[in-house]
N, C-alpha and C. Protein backbone atom coordinates (compact mmCIF):
# COMPACT_ATOMS: atom_id res chain seq x y z
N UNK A 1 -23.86 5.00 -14.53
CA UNK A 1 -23.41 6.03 -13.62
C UNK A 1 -22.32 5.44 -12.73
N UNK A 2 -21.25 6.28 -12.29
CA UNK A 2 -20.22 5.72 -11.54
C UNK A 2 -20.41 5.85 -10.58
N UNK A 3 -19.85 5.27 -9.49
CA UNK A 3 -19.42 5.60 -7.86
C UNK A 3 -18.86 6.56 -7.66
N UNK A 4 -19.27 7.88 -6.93
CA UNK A 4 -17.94 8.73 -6.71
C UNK A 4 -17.03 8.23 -5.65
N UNK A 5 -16.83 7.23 -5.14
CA UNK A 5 -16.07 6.82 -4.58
C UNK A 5 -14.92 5.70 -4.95
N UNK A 6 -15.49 5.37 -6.36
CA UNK A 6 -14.82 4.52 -7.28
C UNK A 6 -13.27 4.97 -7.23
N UNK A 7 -12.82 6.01 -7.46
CA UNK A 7 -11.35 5.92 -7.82
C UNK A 7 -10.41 6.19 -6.06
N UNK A 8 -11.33 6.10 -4.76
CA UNK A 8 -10.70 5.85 -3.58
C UNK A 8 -10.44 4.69 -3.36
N UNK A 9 -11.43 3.92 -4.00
CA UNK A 9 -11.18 2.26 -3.85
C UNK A 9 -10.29 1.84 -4.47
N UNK A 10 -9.89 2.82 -5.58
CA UNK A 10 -9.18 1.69 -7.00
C UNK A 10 -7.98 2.62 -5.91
N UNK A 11 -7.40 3.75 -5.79
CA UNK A 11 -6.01 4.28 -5.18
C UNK A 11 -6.42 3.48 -3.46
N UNK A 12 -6.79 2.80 -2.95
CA UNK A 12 -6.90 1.79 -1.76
C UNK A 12 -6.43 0.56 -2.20
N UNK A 13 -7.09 0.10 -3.46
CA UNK A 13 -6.43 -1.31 -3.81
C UNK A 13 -5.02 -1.78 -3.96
N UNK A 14 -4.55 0.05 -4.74
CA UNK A 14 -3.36 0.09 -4.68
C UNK A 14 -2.32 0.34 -3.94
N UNK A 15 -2.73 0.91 -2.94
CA UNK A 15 -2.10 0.81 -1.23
C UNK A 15 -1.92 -0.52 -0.72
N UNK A 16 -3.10 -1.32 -0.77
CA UNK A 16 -3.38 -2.46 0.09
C UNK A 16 -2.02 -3.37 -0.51
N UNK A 17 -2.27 -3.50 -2.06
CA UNK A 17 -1.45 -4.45 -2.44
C UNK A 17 -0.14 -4.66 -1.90
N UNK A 18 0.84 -3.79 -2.46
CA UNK A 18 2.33 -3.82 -1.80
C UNK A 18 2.48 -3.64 -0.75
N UNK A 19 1.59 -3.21 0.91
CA UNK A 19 1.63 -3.34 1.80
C UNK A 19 1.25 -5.05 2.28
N UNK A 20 0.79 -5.84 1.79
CA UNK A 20 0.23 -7.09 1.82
C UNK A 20 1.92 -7.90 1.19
N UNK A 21 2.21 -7.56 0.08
CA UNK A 21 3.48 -7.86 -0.10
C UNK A 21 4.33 -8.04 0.49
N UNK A 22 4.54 -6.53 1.20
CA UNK A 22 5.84 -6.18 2.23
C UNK A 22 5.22 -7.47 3.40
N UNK A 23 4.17 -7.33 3.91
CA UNK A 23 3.80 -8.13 5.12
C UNK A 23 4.76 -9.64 4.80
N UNK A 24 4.33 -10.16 3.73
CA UNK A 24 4.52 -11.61 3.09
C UNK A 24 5.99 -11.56 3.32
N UNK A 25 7.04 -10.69 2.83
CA UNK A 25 8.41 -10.48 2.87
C UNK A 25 8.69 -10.66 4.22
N UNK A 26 8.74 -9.96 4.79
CA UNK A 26 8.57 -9.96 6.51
C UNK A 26 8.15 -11.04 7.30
N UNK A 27 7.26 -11.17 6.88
CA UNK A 27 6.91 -12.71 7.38
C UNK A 27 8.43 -13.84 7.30
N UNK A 28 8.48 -14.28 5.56
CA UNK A 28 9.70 -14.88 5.35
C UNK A 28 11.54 -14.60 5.94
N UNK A 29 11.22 -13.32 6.04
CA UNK A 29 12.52 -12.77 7.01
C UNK A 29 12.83 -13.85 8.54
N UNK A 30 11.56 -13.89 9.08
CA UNK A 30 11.94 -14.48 10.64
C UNK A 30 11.76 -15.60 10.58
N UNK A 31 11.78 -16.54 8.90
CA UNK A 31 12.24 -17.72 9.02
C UNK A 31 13.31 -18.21 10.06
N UNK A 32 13.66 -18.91 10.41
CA UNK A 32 15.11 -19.26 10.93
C UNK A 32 16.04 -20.09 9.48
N UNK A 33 15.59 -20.52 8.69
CA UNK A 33 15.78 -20.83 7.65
C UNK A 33 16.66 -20.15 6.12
N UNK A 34 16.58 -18.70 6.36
CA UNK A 34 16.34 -17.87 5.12
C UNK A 34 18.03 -17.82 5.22
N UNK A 35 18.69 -18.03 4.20
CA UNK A 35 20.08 -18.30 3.79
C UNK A 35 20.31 -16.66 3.46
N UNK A 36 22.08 -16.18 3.47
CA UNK A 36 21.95 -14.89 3.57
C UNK A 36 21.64 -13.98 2.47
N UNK A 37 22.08 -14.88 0.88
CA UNK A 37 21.48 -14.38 0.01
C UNK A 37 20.44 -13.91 -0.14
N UNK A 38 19.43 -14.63 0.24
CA UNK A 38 18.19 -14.38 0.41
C UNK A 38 17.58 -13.80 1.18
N UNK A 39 18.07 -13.56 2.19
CA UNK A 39 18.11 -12.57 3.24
C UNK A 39 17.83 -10.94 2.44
N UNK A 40 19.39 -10.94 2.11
CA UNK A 40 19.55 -9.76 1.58
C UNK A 40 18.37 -9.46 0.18
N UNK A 41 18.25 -10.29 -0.50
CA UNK A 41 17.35 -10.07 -1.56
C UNK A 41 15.72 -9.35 -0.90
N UNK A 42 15.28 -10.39 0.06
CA UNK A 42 14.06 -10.27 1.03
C UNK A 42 14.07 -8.42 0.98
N UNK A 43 15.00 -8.30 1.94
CA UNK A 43 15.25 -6.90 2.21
C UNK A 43 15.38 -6.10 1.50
N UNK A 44 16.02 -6.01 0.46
CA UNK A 44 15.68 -5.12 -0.90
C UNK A 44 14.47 -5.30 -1.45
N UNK A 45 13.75 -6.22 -2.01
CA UNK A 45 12.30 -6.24 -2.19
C UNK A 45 11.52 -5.34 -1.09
N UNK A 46 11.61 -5.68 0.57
CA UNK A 46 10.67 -5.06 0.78
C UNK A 46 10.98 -3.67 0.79
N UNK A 47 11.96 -3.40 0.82
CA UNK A 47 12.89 -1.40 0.73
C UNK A 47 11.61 -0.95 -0.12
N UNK A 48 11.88 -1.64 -1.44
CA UNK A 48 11.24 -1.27 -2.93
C UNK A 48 9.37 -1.01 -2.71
N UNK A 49 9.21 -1.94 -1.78
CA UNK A 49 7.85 -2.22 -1.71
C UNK A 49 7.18 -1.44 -0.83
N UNK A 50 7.85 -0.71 0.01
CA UNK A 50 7.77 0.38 1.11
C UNK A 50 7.69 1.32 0.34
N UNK A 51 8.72 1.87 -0.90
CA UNK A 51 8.51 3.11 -1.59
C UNK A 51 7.06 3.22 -2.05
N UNK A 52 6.78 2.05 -2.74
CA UNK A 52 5.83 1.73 -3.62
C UNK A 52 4.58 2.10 -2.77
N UNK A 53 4.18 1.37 -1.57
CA UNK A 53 3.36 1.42 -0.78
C UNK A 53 3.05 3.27 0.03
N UNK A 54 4.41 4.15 0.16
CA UNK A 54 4.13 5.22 0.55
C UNK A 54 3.94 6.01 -0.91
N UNK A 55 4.09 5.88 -1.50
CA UNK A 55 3.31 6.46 -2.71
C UNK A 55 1.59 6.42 -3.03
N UNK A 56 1.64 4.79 -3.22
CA UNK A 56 0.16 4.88 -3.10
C UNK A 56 -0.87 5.15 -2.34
N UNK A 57 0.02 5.29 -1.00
CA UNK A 57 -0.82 6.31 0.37
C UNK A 57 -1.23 7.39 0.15
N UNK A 58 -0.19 7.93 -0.61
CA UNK A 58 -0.13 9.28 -1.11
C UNK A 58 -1.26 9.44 -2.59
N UNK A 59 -1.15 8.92 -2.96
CA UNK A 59 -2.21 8.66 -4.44
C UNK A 59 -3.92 8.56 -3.48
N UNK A 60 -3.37 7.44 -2.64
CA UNK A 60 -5.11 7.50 -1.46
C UNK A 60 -5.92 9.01 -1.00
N UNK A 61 -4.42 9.57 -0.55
CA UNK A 61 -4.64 10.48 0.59
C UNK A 61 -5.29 12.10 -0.88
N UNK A 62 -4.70 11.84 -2.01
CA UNK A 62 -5.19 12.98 -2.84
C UNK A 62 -6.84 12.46 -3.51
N UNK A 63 -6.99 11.08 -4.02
CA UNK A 63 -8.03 10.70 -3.72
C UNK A 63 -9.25 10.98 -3.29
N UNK A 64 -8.66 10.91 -1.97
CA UNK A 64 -9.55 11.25 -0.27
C UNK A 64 -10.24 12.40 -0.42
N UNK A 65 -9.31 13.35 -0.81
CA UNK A 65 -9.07 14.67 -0.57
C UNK A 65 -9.93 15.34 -1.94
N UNK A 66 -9.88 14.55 -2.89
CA UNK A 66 -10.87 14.99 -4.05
C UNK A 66 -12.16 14.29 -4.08
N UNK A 67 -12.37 13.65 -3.81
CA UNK A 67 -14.09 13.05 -3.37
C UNK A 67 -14.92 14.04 -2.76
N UNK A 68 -15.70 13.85 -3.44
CA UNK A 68 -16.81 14.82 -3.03
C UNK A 68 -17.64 14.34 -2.09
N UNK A 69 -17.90 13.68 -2.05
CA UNK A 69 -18.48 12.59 -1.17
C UNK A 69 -17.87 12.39 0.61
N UNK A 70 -16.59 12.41 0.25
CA UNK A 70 -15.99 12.32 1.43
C UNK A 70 -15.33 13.99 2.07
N UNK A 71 -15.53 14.49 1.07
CA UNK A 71 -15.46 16.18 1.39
C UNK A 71 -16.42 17.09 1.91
N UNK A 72 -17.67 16.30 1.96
CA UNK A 72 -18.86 16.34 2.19
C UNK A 72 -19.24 15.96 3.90
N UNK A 73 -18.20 15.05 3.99
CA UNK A 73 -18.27 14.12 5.07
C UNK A 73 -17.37 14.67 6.24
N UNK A 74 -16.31 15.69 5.74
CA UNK A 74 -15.32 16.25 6.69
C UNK A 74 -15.92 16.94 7.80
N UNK A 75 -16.38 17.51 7.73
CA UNK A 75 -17.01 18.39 8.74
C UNK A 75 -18.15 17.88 9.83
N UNK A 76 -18.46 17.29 9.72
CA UNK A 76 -19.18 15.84 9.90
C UNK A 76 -19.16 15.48 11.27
């Protein structure tokens, strides 16, 4: 038998990830170190990783919204 909460976790995992990414990018940005190539590269990665990340918010948030479990819980 499954979790009905199983596929909020799996569209969470996938939120978490590229937001954990972007963090890591960001982080390396306020090197004092980071040459401008790399700079610029940094910054396009995290652009990319921001799309990525508001998507899978969005994948969360329909998720959310189809759980029964947590639809259960709204009114609450």
């Amino acid at each position: 038998m499954s979790n009905p909460l199983d596929s909020v976790r799996t569209a969470f995992d996938k939120a978490v990830g590229p937001h954990r990414k972007r963090q890591n990018l960001m982080a390396q940005l306020k090197e004092p170190d980071v040459g401008k190539d790399r700079r610029a590269q940094l910054v396009k990665e995290a652009a990319q990783l921001e799309s990525e990340w508001i998507d899978a918010l969005i994948g969360l948030w329909k998720a959310m919204e189809e759980s029964s479990v947590l639809r259960g819980k709204k009114g609450a």
